[in-house]
N, C-alpha and C. Protein backbone atom coordinates (compact mmCIF):
# COMPACT_ATOMS: atom_id res chain seq x y z
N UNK A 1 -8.53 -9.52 -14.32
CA UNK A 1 -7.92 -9.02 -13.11
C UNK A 1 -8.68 -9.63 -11.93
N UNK A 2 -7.80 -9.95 -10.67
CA UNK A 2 -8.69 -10.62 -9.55
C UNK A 2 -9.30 -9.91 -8.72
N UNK A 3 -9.97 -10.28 -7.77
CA UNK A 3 -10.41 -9.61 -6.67
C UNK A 3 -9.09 -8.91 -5.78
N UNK A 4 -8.36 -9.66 -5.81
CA UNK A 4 -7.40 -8.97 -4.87
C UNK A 4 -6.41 -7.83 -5.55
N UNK A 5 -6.67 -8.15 -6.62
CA UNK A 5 -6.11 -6.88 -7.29
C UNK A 5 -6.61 -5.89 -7.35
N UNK A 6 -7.43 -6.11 -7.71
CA UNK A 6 -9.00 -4.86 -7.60
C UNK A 6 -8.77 -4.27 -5.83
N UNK A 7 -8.79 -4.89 -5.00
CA UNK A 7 -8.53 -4.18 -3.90
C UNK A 7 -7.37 -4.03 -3.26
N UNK A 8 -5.95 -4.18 -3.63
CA UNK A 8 -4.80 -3.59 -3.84
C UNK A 8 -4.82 -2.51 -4.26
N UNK A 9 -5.64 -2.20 -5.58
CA UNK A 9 -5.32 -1.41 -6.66
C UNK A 9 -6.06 0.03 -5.34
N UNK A 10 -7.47 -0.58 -4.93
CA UNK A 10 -8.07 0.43 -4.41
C UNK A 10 -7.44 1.04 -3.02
N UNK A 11 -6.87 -0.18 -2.43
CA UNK A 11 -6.75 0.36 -1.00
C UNK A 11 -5.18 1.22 -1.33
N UNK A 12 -4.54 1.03 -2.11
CA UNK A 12 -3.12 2.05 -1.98
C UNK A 12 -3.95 3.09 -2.85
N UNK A 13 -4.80 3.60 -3.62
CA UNK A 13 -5.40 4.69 -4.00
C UNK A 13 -6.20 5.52 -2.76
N UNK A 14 -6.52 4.72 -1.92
CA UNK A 14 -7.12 5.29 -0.64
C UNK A 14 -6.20 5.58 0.22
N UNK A 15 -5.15 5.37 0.50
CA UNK A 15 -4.01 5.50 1.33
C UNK A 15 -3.15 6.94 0.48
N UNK A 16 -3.18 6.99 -1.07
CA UNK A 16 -2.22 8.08 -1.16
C UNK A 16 -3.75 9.21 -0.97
N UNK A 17 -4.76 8.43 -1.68
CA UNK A 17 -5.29 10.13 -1.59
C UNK A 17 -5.46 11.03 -0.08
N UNK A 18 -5.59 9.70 1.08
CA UNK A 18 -5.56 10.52 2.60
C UNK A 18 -4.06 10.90 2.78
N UNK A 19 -3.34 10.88 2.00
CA UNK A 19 -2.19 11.37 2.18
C UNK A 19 -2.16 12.68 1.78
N UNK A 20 -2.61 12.72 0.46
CA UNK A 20 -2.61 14.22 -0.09
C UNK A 20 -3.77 14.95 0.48
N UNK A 21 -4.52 14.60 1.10
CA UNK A 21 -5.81 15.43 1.71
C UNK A 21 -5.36 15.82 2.94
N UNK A 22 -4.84 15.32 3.69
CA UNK A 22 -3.89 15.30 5.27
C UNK A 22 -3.11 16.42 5.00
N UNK A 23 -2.08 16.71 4.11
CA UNK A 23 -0.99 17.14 4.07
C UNK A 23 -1.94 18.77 3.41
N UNK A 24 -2.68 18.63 2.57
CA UNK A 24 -3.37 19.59 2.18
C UNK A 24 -4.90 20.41 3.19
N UNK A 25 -4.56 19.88 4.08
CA UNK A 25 -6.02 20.15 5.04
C UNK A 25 -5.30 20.62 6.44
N UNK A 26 -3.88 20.15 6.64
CA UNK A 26 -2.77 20.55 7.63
C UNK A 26 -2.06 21.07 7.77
N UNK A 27 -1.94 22.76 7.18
CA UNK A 27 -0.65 23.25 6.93
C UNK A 27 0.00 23.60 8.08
N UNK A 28 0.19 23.56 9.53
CA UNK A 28 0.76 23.10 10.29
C UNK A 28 1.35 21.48 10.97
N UNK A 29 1.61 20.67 10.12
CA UNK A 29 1.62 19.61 10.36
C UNK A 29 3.02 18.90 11.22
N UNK A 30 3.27 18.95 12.23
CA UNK A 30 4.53 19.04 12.63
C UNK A 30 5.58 17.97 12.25
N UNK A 31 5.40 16.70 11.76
CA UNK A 31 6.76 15.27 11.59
C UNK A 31 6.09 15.27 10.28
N UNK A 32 6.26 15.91 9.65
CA UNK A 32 6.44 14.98 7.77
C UNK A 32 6.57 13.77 7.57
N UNK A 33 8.02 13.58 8.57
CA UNK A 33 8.81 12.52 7.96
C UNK A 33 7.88 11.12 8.10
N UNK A 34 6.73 11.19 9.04
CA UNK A 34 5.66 10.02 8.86
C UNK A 34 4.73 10.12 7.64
N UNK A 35 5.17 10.91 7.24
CA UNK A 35 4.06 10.74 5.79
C UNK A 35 4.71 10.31 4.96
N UNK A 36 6.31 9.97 4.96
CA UNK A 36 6.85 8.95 3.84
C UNK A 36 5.93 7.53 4.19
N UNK A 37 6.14 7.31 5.21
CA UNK A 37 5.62 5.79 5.55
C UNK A 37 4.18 5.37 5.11
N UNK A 38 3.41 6.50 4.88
CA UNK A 38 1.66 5.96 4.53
C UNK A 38 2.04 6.19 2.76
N UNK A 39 3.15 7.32 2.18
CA UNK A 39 3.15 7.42 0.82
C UNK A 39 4.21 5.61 0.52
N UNK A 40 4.84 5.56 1.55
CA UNK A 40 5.32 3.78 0.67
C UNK A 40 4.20 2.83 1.02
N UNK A 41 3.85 2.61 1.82
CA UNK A 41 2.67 1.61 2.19
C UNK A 41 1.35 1.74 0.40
N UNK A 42 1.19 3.09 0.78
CA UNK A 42 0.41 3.18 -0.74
C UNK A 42 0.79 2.94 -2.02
N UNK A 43 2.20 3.69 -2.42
CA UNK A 43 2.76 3.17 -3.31
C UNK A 43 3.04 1.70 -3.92
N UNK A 44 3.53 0.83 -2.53
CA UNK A 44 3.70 -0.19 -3.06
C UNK A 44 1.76 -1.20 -2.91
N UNK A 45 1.26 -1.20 -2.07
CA UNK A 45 0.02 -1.44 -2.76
C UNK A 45 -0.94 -1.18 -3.72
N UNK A 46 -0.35 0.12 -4.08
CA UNK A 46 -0.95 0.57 -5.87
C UNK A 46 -0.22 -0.42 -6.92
N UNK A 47 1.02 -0.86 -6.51
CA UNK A 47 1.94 -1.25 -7.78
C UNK A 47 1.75 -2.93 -7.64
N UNK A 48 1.29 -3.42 -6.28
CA UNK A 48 1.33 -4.49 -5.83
C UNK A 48 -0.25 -4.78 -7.15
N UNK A 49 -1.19 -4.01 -6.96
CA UNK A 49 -2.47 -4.43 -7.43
C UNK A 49 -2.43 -4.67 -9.00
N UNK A 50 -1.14 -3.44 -9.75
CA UNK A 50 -0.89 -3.67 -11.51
C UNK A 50 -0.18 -4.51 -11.10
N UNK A 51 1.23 -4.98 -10.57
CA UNK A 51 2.22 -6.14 -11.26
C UNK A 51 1.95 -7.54 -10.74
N UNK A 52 0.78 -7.31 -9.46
CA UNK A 52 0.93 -8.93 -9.12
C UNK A 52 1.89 -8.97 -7.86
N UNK A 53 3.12 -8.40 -7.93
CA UNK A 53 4.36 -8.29 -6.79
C UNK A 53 4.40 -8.47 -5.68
N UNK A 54 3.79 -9.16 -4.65
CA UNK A 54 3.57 -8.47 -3.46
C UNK A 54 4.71 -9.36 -2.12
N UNK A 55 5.64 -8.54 -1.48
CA UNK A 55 7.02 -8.71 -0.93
C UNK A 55 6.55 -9.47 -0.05
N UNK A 56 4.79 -9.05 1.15
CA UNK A 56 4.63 -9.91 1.67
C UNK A 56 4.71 -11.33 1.22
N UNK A 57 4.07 -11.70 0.56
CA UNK A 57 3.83 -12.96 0.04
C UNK A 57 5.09 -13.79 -0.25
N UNK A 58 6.50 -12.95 -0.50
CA UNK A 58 7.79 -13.93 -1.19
C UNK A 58 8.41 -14.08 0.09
N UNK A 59 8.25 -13.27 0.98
CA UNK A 59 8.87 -13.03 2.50
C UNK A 59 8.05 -14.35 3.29
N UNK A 60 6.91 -14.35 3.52
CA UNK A 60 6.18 -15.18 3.93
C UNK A 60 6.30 -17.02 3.13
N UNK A 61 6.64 -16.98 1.94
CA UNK A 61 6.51 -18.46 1.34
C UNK A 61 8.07 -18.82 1.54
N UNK A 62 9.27 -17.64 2.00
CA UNK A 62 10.07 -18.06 2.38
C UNK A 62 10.43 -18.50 4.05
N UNK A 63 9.26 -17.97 4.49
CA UNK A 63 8.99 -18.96 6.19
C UNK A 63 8.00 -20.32 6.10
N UNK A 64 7.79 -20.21 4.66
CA UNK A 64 7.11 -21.75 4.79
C UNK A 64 5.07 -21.17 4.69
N UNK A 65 5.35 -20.49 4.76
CA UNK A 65 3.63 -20.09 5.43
C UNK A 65 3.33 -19.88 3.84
N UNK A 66 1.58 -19.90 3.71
CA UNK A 66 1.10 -20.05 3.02
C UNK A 66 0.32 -18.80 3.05
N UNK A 67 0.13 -17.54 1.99
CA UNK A 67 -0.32 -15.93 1.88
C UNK A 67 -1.30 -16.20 1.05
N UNK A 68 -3.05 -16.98 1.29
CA UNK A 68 -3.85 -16.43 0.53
C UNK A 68 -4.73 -15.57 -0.27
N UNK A 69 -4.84 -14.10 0.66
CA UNK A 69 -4.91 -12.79 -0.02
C UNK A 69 -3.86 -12.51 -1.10
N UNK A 70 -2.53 -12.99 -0.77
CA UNK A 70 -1.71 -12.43 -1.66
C UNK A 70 -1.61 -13.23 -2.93
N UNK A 71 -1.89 -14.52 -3.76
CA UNK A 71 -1.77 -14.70 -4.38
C UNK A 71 -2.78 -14.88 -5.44
């Protein structure tokens, strides 16, 4: 496994768990609906770090540009 997987894997594990600590430390929390956005950001960098996948990178090599973190 690479380095960048290894910190994919970690940084969307750090992103859901301040998600669930936020939501659990805030029971007045007034817009939810922004906590979908940090639970997809995490999600897909947890899944980005197991499959390899990462949308930046196919989005970006389709402008020509070159994504070295991502590959």
């Amino acid at each position: 496994m690479s380095i960048t997987r290894k910190i994919r894997i970690m940084a969307g594990f750090v992103v859901l768990l301040s998600l669930a600590l936020g939501v659990e430390a805030s029971p007045i929390f007034q817009n939810v609906n922004w906590l979908w956005l940090t639970a997809f950001a995490g999600f897909n960098l947890f899944q980005s770090g197991i499959t390899g996948f990462c949308l930046p990178e196919i989005v970006l090599k389709k402008f020509g540009k070159e994504c070295d973190s991502c590959s």
